[in-house]
Structure formats: structure tokens, C-alpha cells
N, C-alpha and C. Protein backbone atom coordinates (compact mmCIF):
# COMPACT_ATOMS: atom_id res chain seq x y z
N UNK A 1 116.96 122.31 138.27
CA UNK A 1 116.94 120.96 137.77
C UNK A 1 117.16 120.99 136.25
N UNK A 2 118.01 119.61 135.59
CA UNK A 2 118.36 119.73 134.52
C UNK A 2 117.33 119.25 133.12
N UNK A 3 116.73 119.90 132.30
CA UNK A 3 116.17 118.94 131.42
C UNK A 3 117.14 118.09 130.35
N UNK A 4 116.24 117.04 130.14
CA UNK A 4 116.54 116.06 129.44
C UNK A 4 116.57 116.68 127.71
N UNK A 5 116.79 116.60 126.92
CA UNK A 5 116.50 116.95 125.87
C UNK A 5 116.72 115.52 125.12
N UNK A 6 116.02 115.49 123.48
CA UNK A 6 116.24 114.05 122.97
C UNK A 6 116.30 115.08 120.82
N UNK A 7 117.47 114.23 120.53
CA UNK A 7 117.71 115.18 119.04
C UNK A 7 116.34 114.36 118.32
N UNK A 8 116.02 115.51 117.61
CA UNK A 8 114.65 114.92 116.66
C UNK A 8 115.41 114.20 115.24
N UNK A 9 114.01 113.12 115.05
CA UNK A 9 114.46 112.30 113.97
C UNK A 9 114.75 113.45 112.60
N UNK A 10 113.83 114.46 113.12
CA UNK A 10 113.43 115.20 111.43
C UNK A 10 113.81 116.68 111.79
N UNK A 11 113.37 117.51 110.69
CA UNK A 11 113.33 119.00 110.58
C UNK A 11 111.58 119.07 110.69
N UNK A 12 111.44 119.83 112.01
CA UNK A 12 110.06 120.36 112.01
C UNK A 12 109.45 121.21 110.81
N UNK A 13 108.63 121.39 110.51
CA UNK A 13 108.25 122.48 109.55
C UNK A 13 106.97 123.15 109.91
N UNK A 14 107.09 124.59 110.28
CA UNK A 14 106.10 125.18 110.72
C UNK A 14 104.28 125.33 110.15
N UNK A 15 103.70 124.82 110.64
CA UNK A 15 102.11 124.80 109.52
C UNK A 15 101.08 124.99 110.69
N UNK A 16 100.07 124.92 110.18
CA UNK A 16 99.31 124.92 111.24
C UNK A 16 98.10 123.84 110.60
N UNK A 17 97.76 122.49 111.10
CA UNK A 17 96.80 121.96 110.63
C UNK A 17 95.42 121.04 111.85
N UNK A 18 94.42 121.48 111.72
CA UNK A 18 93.95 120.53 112.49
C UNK A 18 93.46 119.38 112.71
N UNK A 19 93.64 118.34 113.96
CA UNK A 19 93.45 117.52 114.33
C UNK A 19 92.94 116.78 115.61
N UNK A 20 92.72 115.35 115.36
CA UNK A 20 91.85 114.94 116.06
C UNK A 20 92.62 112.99 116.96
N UNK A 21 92.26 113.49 118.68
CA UNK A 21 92.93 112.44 118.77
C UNK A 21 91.83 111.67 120.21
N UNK A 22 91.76 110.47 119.78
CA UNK A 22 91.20 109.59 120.77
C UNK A 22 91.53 109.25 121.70
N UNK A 23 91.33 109.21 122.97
CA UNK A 23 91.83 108.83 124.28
C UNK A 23 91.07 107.68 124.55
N UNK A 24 91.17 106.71 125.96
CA UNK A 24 90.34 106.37 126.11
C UNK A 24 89.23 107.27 127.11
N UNK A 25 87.61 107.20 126.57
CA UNK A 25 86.36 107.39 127.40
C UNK A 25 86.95 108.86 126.52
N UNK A 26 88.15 109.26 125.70
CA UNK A 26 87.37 111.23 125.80
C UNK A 26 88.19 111.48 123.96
N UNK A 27 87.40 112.27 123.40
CA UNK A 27 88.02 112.52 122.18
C UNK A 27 88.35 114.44 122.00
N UNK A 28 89.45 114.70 121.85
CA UNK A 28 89.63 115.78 121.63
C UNK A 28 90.14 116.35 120.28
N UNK A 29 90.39 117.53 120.19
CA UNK A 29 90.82 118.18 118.82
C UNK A 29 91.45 119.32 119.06
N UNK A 30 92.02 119.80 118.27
CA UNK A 30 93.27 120.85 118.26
C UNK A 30 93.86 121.39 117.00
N UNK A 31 94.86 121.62 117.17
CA UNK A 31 95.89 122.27 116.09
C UNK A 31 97.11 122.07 116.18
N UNK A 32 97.94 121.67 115.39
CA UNK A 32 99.45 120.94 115.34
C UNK A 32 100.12 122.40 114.66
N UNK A 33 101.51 122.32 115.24
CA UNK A 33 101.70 123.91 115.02
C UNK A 33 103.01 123.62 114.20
N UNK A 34 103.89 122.79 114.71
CA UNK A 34 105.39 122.29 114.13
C UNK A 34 105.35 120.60 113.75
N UNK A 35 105.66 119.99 112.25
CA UNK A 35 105.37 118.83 112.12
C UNK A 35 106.67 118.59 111.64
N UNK A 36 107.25 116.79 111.74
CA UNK A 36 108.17 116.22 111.30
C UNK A 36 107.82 115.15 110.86
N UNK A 37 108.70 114.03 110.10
CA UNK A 37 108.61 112.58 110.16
C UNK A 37 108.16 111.99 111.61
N UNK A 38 108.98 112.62 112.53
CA UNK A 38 108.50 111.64 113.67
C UNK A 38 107.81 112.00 114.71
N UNK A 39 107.11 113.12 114.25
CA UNK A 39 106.49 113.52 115.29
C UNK A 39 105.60 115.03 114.78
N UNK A 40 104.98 115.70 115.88
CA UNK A 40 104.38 117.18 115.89
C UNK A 40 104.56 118.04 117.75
N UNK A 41 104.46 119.70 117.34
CA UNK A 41 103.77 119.98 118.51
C UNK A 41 102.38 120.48 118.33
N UNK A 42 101.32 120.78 119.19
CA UNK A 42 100.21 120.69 119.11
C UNK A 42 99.59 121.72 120.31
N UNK A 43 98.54 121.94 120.04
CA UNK A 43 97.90 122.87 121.17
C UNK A 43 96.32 121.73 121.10
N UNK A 44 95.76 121.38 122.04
CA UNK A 44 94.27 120.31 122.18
C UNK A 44 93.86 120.90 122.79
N UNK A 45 92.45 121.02 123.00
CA UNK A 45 91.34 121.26 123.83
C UNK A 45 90.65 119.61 124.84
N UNK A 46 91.57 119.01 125.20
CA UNK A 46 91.90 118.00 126.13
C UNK A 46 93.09 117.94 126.28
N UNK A 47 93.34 118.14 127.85
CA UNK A 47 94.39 118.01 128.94
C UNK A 47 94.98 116.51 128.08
N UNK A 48 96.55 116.32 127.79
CA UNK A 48 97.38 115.31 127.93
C UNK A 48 98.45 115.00 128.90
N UNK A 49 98.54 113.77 129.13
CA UNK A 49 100.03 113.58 130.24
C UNK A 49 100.82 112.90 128.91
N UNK A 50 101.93 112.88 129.76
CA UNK A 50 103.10 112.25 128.77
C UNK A 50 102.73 110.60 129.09
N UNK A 51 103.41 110.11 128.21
CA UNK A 51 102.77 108.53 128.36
C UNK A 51 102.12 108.30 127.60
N UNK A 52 100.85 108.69 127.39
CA UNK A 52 99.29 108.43 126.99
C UNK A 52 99.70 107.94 125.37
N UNK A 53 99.19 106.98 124.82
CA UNK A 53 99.24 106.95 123.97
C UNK A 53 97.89 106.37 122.82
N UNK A 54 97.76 106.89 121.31
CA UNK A 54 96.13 106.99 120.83
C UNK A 54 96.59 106.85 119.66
N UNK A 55 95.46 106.96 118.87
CA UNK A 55 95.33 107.31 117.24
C UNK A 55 94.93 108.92 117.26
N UNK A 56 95.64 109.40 116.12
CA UNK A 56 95.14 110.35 115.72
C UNK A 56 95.19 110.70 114.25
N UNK A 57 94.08 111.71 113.87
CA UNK A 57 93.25 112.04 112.88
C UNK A 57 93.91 113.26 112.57
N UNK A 58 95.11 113.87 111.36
CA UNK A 58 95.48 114.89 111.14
C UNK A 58 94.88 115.56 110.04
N UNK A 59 94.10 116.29 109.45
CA UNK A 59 93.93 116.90 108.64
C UNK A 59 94.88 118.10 107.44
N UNK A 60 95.11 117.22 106.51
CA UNK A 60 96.09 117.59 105.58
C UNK A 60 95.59 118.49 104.41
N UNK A 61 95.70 119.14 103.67
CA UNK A 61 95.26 119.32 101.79
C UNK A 61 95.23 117.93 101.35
N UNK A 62 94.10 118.18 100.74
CA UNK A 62 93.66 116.38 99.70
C UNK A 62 95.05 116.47 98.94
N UNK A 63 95.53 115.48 99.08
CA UNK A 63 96.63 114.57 98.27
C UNK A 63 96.37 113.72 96.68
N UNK A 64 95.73 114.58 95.75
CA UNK A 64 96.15 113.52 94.01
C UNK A 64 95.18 112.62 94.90
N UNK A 65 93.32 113.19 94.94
CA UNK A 65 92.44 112.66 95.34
C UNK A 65 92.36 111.78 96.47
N UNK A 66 93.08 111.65 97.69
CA UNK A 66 93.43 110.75 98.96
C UNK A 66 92.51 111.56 99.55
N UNK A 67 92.05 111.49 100.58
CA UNK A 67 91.43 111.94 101.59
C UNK A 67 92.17 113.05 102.42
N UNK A 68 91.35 113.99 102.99
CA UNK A 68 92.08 114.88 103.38
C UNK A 68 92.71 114.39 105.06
N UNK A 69 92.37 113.57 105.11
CA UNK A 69 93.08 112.88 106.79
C UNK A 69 94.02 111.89 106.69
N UNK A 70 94.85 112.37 107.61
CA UNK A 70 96.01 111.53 107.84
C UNK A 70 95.85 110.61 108.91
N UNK A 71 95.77 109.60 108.51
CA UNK A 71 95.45 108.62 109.79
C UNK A 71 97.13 108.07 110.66
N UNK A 72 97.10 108.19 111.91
CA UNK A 72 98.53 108.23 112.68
C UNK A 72 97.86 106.70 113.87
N UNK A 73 98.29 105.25 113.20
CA UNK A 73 97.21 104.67 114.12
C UNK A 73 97.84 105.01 115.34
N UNK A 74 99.37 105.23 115.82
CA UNK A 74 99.08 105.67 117.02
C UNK A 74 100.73 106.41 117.66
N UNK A 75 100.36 107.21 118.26
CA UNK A 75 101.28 108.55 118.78
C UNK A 75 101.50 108.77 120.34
N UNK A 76 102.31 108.75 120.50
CA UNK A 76 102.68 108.74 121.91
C UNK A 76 102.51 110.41 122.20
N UNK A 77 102.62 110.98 123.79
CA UNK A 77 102.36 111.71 123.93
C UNK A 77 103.65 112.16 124.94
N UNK A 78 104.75 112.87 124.45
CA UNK A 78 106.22 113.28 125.13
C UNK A 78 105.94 113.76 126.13
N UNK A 79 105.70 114.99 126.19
CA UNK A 79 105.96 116.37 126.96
C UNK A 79 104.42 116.73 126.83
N UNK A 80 103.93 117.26 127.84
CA UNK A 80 103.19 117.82 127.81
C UNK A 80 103.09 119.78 129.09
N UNK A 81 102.78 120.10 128.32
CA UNK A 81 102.26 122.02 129.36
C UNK A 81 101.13 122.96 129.13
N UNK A 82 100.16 122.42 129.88
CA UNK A 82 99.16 123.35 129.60
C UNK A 82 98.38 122.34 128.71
N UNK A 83 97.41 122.76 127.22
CA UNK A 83 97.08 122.61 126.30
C UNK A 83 97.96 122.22 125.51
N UNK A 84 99.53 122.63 125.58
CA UNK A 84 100.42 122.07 124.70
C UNK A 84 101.04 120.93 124.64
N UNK A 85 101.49 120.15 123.62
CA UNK A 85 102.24 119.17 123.91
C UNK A 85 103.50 118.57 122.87
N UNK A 86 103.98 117.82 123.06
CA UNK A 86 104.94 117.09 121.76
C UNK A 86 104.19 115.70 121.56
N UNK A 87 104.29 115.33 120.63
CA UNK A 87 103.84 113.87 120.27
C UNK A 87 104.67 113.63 118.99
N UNK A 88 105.05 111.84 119.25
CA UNK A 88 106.12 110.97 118.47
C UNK A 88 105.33 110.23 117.66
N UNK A 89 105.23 109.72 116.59
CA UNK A 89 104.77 108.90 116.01
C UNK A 89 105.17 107.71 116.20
N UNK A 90 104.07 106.67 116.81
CA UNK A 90 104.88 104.82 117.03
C UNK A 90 104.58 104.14 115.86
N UNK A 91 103.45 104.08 115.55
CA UNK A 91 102.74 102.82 114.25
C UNK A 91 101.66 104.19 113.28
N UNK A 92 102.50 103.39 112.13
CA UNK A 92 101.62 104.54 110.99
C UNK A 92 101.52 103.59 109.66
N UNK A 93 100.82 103.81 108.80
CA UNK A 93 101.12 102.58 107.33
C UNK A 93 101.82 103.14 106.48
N UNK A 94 102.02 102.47 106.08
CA UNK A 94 103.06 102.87 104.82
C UNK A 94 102.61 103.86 103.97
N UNK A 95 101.38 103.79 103.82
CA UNK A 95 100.65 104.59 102.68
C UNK A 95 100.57 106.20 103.38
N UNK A 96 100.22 106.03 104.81
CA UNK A 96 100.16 106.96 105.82
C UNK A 96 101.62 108.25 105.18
N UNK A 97 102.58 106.97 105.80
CA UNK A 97 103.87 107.51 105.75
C UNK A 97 104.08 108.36 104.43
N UNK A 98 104.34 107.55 103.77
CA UNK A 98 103.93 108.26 102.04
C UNK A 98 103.75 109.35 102.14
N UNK A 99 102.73 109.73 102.42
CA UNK A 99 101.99 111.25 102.24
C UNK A 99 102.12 111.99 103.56
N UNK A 100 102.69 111.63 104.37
CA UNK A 100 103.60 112.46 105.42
C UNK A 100 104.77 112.85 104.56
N UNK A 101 105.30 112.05 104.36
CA UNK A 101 106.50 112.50 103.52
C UNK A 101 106.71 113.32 102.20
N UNK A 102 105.44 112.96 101.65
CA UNK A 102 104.98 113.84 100.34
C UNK A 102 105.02 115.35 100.60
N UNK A 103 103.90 115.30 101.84
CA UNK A 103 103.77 116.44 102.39
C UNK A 103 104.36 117.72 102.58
N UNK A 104 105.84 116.81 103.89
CA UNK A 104 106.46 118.00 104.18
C UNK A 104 107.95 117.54 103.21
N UNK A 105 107.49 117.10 101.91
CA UNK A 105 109.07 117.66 100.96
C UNK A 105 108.41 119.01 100.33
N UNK A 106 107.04 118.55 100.02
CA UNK A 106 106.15 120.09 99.49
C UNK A 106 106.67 120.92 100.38
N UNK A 107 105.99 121.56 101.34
CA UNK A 107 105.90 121.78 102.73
C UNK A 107 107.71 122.88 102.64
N UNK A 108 108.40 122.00 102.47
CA UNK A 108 110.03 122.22 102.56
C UNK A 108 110.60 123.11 100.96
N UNK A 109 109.58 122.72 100.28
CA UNK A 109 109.91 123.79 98.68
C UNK A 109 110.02 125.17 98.78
């Protein structure tokens, strides 16, 4: 059988940071292994299906005194195998965005 494949908005950039994402009734946490503008992959200690979609809580380096969390109000959940998964970013703020983007131009130096 054939997979589907879909071209990414961005250039992943390899890091490893952890994070935290709400379901409904269950909250889990993990580690994001490859990040982009529009997305991450991730390893959780809660089972995901594709579909599912949440907020999640990324933990970044403090940003020029910002908080060290990246708030993602909410991320869809692609692919999922095992513990692993892909997730897209749907709704984020501007300010969010910002320092996603801050991030991985650092990130990309």
C-alpha cells in the first residue's frame, strides 16, 4: 500500500525540547525531537491518534526575559506510531509565533 506524503511548510531543525500537551480527561508530556514553523515530531508518554487535536506547552530557552514556554493554543495530531508522532500547528498568537520564529532562525545559525 501506497503512503501519502504532504511537503512541509518549513525546514525541520533537529533539538530536543520538552513538552506538554492536554487531551481531553488525560495530560501528557514528552520530548519534541525535529521542529518547524508548522509543526514538530515528538516522542509522549500518552498514546496519540491522528485527528486529536489540543494545546500544547513547549518548553524553550527564556527568550530576552519571556517565559520559558511556548504556548501552541492548539496542534493537530498527523501521524501517529507507537509513542511517536507528527503534529501541525492550527492556532498560535502572534507573539507565540514570534519566538517560534526567533527561535529556529537562532536554532538555524
Amino acid at each position: 500500500m501506497a503512503k501519502n506524503y504532504a511537503v512541509r511548510a518549513g525546514q525541520r531543525i533537529s533539538t530536543r525540547h520538552p513538552f506538554l500537551y492536554h487531551g481531553e480527561g488525560f495530560h501528557g508530556k514528552g520530548h519534541l525531537w525535529d521542529l518547524s514553523i508548522s509543526g514538530w515530531r515528538a516522542t509522549g508518554d500518552h498514546l496519540v491518534k491522528p485527528g486529536l487535536v489540543m494545546p500544547v506547552d513547549i518548553e524553550l530557552p527564556s527568550d530576552e526575559g519571556q517565559s520559558k514556554h511556548l504556548l501552541i493554543d492548539s496542534a493537530i495530531v498527523r501521524w501517529s506510531s507507537g509513542r511517536d508522532a507528527g503534529w501541525e500547528i492550527q492556532t498560535i498568537s502572534e507573539t507565540s509565533q514570534a519566538r517560534l520564529n526567533r527561535f529556529l532562525d537562532r536554532a538555524r545559525d
